[in-house]
N, C-alpha and C. Protein backbone atom coordinates (compact mmCIF):
# COMPACT_ATOMS: atom_id res chain seq x y z
N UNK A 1 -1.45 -14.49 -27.31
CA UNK A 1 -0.62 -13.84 -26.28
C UNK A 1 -1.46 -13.72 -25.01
N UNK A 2 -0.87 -13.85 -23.93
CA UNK A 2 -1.28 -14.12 -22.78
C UNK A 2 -2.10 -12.16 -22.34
N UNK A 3 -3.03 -12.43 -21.50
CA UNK A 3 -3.13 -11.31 -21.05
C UNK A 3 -2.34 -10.41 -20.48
N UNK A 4 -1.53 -10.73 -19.44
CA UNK A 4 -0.50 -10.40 -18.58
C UNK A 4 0.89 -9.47 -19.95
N UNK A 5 1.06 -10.94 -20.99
CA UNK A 5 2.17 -9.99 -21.57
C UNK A 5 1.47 -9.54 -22.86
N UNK A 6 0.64 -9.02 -23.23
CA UNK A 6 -0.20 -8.09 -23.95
C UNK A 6 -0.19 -7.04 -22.99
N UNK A 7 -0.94 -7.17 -21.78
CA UNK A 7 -0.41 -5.38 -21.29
C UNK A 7 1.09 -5.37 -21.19
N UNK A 8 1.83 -5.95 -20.79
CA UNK A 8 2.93 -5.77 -20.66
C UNK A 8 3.68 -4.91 -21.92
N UNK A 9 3.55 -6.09 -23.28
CA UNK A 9 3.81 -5.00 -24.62
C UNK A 9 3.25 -4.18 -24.86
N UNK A 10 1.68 -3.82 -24.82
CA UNK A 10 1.44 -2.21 -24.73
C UNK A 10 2.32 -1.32 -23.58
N UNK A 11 2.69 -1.29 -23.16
CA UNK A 11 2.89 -0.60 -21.88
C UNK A 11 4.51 -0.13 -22.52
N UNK A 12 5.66 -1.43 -22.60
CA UNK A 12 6.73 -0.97 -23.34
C UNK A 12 7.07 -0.23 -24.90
N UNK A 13 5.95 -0.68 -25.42
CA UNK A 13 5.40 -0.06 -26.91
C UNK A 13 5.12 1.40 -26.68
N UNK A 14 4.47 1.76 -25.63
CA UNK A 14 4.62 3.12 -25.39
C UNK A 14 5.38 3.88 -25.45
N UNK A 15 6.19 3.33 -24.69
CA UNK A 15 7.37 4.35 -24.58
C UNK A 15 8.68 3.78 -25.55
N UNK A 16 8.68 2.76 -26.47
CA UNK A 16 9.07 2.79 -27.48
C UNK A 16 10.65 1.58 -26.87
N UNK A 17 10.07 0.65 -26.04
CA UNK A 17 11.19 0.05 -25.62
C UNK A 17 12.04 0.44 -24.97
N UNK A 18 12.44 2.18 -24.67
CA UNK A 18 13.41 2.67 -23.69
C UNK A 18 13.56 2.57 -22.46
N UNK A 19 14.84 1.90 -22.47
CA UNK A 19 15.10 1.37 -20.86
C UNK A 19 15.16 2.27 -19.86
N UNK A 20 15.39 3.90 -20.50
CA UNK A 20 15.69 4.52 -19.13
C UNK A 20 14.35 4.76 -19.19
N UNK A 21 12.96 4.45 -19.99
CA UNK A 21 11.38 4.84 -19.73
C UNK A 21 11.02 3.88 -17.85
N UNK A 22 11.95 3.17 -17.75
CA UNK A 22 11.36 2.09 -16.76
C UNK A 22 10.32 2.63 -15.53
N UNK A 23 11.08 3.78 -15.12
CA UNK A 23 9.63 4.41 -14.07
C UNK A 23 8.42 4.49 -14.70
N UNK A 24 8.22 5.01 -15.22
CA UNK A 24 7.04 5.35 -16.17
C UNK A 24 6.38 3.96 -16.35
N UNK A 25 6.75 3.42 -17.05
CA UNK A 25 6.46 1.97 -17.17
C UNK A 25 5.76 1.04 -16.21
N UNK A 26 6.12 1.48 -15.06
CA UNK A 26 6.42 0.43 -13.99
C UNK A 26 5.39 0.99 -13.02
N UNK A 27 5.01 2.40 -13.17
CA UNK A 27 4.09 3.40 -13.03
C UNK A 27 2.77 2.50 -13.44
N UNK A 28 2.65 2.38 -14.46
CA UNK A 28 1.66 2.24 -15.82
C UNK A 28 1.26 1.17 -15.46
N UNK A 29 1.93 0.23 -14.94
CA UNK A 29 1.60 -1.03 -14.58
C UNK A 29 0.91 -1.31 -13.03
N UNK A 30 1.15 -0.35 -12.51
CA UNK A 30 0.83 0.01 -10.98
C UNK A 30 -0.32 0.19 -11.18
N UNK A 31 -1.07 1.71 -12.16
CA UNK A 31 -1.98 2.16 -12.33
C UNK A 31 -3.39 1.30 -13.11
N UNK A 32 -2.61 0.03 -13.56
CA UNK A 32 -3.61 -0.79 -14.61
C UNK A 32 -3.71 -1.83 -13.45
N UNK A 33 -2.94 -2.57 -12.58
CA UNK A 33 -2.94 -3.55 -11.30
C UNK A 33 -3.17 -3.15 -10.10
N UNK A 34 -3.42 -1.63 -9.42
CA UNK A 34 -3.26 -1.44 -8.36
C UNK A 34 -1.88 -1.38 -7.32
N UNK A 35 -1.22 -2.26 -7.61
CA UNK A 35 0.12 -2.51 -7.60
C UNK A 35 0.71 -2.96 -8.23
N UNK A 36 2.23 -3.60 -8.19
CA UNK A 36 3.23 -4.57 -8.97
C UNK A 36 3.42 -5.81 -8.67
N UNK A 37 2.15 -6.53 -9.82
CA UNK A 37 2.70 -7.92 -9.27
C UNK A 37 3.69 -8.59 -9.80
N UNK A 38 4.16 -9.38 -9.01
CA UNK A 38 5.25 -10.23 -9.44
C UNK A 38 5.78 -10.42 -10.53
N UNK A 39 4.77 -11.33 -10.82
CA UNK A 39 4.45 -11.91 -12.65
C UNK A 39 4.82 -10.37 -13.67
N UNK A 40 4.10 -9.38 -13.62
CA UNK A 40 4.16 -8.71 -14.63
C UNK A 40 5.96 -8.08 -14.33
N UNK A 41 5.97 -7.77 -13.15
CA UNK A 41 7.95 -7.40 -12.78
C UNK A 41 8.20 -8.35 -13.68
N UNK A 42 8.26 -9.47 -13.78
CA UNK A 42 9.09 -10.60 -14.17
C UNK A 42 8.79 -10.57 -15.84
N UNK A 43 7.82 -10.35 -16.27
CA UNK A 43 7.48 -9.94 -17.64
C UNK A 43 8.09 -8.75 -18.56
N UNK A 44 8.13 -7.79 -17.49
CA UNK A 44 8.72 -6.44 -18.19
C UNK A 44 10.21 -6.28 -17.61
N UNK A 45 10.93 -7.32 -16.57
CA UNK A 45 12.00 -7.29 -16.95
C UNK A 45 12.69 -8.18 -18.30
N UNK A 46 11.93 -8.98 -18.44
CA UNK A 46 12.17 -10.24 -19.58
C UNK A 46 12.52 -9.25 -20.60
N UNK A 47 11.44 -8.39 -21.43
CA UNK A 47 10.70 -7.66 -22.18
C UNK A 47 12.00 -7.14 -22.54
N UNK A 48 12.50 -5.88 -21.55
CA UNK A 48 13.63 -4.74 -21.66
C UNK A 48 15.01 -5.62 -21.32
N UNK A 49 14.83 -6.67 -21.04
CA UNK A 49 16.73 -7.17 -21.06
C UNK A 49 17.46 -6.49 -19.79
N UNK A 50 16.23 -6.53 -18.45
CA UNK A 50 16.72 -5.75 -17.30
C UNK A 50 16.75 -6.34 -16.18
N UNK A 51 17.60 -7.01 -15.39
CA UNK A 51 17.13 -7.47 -14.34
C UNK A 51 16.42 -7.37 -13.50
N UNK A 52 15.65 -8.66 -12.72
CA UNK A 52 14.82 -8.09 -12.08
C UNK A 52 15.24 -7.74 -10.69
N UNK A 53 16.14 -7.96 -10.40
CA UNK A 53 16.19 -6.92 -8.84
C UNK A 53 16.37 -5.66 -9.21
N UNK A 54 16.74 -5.21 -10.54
CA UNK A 54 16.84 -3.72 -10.52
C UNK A 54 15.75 -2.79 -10.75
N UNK A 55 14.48 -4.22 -10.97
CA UNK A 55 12.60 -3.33 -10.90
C UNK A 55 12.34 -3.40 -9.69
N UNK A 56 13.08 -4.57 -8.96
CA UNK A 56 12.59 -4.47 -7.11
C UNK A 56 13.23 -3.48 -6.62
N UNK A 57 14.85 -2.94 -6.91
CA UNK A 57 15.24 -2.31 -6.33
C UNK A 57 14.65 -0.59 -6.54
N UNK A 58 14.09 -0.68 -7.62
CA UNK A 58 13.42 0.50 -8.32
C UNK A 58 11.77 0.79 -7.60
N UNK A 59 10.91 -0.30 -7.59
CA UNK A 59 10.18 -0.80 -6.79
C UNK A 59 10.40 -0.09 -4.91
N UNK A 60 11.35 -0.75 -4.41
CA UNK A 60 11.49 -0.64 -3.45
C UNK A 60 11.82 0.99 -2.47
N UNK A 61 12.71 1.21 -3.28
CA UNK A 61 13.26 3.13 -3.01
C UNK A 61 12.05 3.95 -3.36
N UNK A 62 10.83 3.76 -4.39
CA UNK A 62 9.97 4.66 -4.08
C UNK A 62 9.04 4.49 -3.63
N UNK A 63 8.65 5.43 -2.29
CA UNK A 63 7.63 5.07 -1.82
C UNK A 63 6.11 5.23 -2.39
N UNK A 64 5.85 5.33 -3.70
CA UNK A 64 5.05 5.72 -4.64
C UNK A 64 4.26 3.79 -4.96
N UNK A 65 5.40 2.86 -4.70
CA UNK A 65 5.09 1.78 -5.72
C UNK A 65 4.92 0.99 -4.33
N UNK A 66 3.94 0.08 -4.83
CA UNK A 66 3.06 -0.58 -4.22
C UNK A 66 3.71 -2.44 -4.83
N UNK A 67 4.73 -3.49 -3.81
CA UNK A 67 4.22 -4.41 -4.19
C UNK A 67 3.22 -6.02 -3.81
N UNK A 68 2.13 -5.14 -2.95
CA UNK A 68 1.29 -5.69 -2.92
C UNK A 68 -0.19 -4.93 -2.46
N UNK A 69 -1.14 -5.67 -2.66
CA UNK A 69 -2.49 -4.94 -3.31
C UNK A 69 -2.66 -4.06 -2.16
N UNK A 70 -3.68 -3.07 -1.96
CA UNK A 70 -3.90 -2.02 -1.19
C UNK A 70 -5.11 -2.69 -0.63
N UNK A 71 -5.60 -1.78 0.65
CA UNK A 71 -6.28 -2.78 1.48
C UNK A 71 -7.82 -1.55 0.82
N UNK A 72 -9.24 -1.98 1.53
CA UNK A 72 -9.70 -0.89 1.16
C UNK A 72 -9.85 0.20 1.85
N UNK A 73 -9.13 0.17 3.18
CA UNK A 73 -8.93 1.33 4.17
C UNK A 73 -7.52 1.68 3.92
N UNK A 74 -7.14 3.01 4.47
CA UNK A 74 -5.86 3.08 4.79
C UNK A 74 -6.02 3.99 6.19
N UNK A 75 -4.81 2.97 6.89
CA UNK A 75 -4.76 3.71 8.08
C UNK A 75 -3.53 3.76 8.14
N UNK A 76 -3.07 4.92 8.56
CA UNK A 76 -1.72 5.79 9.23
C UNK A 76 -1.72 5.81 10.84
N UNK A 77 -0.13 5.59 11.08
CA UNK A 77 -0.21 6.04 13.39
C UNK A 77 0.88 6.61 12.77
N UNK A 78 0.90 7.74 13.52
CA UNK A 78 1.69 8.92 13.35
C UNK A 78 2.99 8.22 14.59
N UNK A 79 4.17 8.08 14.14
CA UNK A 79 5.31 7.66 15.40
C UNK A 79 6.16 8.64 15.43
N UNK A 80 6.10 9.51 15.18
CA UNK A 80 6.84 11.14 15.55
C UNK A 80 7.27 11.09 17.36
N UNK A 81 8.09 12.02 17.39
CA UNK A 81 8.18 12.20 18.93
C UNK A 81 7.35 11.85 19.85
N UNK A 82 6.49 13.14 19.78
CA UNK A 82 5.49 13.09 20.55
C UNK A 82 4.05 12.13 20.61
N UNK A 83 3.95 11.27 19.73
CA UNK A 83 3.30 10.57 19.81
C UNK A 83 4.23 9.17 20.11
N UNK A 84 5.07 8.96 19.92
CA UNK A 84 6.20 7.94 20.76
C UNK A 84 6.05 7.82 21.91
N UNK A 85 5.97 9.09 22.17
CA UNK A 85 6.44 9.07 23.82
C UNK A 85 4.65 9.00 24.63
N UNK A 86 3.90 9.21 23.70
CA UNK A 86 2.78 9.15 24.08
C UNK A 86 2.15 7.68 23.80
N UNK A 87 2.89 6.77 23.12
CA UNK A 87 2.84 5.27 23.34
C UNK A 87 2.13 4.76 21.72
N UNK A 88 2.55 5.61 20.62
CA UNK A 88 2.57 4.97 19.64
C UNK A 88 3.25 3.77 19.19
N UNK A 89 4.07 3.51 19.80
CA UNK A 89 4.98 1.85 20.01
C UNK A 89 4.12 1.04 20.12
N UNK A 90 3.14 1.13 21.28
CA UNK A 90 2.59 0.36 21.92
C UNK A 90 1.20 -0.45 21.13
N UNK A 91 1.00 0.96 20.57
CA UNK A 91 -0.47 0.42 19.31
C UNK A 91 -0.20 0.29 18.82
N UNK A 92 1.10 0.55 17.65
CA UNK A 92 1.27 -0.25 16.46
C UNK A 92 1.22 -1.77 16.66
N UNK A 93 2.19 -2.27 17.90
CA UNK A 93 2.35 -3.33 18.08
C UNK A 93 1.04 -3.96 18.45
N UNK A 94 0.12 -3.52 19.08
CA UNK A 94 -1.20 -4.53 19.28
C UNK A 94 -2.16 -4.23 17.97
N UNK A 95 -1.92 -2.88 17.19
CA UNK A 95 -2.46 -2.89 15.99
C UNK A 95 -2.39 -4.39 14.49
N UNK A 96 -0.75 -4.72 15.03
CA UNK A 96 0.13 -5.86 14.16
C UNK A 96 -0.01 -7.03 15.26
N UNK A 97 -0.31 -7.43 15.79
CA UNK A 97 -0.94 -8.13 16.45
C UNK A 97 -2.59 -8.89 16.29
N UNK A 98 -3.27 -7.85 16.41
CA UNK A 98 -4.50 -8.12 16.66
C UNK A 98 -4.96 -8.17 15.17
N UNK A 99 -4.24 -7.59 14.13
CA UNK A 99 -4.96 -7.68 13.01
C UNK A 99 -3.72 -8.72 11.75
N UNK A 100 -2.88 -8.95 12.42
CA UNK A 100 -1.93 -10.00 11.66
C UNK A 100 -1.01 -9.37 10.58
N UNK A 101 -1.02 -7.90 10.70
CA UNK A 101 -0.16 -7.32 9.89
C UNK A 101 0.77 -6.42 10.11
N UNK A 102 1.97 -6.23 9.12
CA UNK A 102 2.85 -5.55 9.57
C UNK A 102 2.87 -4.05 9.24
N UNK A 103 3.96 -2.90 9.48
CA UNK A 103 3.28 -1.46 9.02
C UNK A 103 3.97 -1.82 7.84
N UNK A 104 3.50 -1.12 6.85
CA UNK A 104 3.96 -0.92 5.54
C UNK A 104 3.26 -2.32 5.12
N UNK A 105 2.22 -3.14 5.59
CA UNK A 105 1.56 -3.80 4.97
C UNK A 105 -0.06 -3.98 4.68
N UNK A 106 -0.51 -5.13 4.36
CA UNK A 106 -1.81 -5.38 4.07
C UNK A 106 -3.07 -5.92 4.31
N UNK A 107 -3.98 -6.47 5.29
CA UNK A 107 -4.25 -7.39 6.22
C UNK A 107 -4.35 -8.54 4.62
N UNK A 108 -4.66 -9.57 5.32
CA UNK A 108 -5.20 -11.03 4.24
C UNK A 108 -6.29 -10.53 2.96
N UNK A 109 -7.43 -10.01 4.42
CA UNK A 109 -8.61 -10.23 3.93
C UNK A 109 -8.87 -8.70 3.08
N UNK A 110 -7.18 -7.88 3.00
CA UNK A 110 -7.86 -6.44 2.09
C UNK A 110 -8.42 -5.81 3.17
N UNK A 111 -8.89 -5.73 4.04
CA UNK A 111 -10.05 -5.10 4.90
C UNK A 111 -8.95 -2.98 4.91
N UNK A 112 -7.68 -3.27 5.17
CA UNK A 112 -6.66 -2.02 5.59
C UNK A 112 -5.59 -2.47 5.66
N UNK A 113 -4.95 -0.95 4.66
CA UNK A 113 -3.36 -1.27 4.90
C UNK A 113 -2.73 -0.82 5.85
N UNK A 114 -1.56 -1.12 6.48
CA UNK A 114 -1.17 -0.03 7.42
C UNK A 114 0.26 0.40 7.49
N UNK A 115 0.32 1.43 8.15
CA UNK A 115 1.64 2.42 7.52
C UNK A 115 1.65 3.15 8.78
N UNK A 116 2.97 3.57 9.73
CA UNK A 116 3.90 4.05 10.41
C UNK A 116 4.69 4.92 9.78
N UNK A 117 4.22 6.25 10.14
CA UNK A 117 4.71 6.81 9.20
C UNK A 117 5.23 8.14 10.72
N UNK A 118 6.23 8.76 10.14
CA UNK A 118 7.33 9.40 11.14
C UNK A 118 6.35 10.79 11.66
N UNK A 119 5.49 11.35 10.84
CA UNK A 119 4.73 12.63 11.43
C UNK A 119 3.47 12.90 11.01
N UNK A 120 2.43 13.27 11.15
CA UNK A 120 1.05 13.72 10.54
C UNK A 120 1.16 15.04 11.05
N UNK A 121 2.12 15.69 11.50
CA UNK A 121 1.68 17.27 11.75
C UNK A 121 0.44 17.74 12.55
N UNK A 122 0.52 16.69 13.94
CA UNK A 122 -0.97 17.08 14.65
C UNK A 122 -0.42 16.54 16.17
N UNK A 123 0.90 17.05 16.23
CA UNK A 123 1.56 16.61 17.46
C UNK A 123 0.15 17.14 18.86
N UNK A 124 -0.02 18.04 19.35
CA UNK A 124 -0.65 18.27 20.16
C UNK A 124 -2.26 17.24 20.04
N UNK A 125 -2.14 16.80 19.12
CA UNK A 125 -3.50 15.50 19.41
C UNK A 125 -3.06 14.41 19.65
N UNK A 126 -1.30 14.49 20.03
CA UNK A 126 -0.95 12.75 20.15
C UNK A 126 -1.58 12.21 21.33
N UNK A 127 -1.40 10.49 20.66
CA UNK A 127 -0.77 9.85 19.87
C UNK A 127 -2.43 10.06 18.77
N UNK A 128 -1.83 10.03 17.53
CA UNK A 128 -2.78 10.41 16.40
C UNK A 128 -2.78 9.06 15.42
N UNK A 129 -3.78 8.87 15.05
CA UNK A 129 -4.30 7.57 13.92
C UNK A 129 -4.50 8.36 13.06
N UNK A 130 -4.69 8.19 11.60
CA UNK A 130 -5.71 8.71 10.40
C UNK A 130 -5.99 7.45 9.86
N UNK A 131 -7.47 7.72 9.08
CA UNK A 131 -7.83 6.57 8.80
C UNK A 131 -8.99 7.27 7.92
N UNK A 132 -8.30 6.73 6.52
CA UNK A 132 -9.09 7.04 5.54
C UNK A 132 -8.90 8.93 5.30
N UNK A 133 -8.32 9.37 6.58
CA UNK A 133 -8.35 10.74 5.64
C UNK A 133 -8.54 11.44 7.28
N UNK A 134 -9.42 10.93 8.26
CA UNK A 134 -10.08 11.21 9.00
C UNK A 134 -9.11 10.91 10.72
N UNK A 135 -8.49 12.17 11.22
CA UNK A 135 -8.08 12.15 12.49
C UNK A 135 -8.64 11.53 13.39
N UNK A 136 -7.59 10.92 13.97
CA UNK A 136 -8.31 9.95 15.65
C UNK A 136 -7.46 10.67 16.34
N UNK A 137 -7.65 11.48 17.78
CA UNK A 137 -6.65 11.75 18.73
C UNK A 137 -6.90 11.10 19.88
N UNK A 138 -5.68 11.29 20.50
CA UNK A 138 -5.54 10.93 21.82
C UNK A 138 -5.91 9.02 21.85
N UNK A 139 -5.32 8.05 20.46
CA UNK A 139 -5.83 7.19 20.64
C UNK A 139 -5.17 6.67 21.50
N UNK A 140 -5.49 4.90 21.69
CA UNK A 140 -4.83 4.30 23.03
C UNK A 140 -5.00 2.93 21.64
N UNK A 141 -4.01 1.59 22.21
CA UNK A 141 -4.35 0.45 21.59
C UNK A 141 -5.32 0.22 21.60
N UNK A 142 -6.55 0.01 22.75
CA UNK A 142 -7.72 -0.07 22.81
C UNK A 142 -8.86 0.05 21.69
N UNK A 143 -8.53 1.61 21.72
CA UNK A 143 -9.38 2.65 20.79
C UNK A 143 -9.09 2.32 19.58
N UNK A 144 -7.89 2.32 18.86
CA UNK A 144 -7.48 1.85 17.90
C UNK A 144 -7.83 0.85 17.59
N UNK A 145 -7.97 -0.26 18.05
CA UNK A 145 -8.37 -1.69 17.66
C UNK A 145 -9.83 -1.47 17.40
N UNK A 146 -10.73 -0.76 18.24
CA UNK A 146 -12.28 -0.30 18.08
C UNK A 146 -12.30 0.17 16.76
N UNK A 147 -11.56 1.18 16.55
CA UNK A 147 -11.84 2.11 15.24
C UNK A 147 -11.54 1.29 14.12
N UNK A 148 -10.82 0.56 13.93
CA UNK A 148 -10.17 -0.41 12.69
C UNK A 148 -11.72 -1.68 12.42
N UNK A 149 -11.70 -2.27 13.59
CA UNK A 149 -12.96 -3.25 13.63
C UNK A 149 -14.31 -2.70 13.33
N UNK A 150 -14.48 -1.37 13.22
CA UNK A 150 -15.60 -0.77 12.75
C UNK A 150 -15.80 -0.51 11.64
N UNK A 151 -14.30 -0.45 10.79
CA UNK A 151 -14.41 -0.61 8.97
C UNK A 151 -15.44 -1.40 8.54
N UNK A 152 -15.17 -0.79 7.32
CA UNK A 152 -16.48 -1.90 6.81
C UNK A 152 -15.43 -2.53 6.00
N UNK A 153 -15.95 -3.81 5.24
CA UNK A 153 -15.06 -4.41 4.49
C UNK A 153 -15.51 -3.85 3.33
N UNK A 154 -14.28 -5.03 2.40
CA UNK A 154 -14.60 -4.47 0.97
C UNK A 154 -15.15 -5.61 0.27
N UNK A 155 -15.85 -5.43 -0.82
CA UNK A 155 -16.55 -6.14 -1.41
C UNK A 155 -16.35 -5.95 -2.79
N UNK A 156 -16.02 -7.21 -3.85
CA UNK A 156 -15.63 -6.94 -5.12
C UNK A 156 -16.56 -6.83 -5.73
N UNK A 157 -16.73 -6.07 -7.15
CA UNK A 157 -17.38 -6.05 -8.19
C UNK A 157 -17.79 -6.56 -8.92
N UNK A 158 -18.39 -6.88 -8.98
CA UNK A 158 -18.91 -7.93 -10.80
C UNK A 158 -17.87 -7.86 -11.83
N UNK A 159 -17.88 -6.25 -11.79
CA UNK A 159 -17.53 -6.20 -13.13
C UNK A 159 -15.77 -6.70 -13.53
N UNK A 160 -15.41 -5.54 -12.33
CA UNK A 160 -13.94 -5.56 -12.46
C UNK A 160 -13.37 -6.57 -11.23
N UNK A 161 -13.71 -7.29 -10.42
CA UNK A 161 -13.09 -8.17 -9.42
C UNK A 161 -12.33 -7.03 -8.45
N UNK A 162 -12.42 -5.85 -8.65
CA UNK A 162 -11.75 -5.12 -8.09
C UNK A 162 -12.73 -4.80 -6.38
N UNK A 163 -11.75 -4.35 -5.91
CA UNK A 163 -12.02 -4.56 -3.86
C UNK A 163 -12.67 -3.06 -4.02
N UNK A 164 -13.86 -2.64 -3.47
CA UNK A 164 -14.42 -1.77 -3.23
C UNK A 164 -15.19 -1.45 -1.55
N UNK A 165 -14.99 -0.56 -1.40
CA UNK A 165 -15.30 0.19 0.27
C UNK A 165 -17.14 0.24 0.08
N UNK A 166 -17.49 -1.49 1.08
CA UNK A 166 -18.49 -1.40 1.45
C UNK A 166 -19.46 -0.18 2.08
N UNK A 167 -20.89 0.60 1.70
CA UNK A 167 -21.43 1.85 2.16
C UNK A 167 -22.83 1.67 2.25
């Protein structure tokens, strides 16, 4: 049995084949891949006798599930009001530009994901970045493009092939 559908049958064996287990499941598979790839969707719909747009569509409505890999940064631009009007438009767009990705996505190279997200609750520092955890105010496209290019990359493991935050 293939690797892919060996986790796959542990994973439904868990929860004992129950179709309404599918979050959980689909969870489980997130947590063992980082995200949901394709292949295994397409495995564990096979598995449960479920279509697969109804794991994308399941997939898709929560913003919990990931289907594609995470970068090893994460950066947030806050597009709330006040940072709108303070020209968060403007950097996302040279942010997706200059680095080839879209919000709610991943660059190529893993380096950061990025996400537009409606508020960070730090209106009076707009327009606001976070990155990694860590407030930027008053950024500009400029600044933003500085702060992103100063990441470090990630570098995989021996062990696990897995993307780790160069230090």
């Amino acid at each position: 049995m293939a690797e892919d559908e060996k986790l796959i049958e542990t994973i439904v064996s868990r929860y004992d084949g129950e179709v309404g287990m599918l979050i959980p499941m689909m969870q489980d598979v997130q947590a063992e891949c980082g995200y949901l790839p394709v292949e295994r969707l397409r495995l564990l719909s096979k598995r449960l006798g479920v279509p697969l747009s109804r794991l994308f569509a399941v997939a898709t409505f929560y913003s919990s599930f990931r289907l594609a890999p995470k970068g090893a940064h994460e950066v947030t631009l806050c597009m709330g009001t006040v940072c709108y009007l303070k020209g968060a438009g403007g950097i996302s767009e040279a942010i997706c530009k200059e680095f080839r990705v879209e919000a709610g996505g991943t660059t190529r190279d893993r380096l950061f994901s990025f996400q537009a997200v409606n508020c960070v609750g730090a209106c009076a520092l707009a327009p606001v970045m976070v990155v990694d955890g860590k407030y930027y105010d008053g950024v500009t496209a400029e600044s933003a493009i500085e702060i992103i290019q100063g990441l470090e990359p990630a570098e995989e493991t021996a062990e696990t092939g897995a993307k780790e935050t160069a230090t």
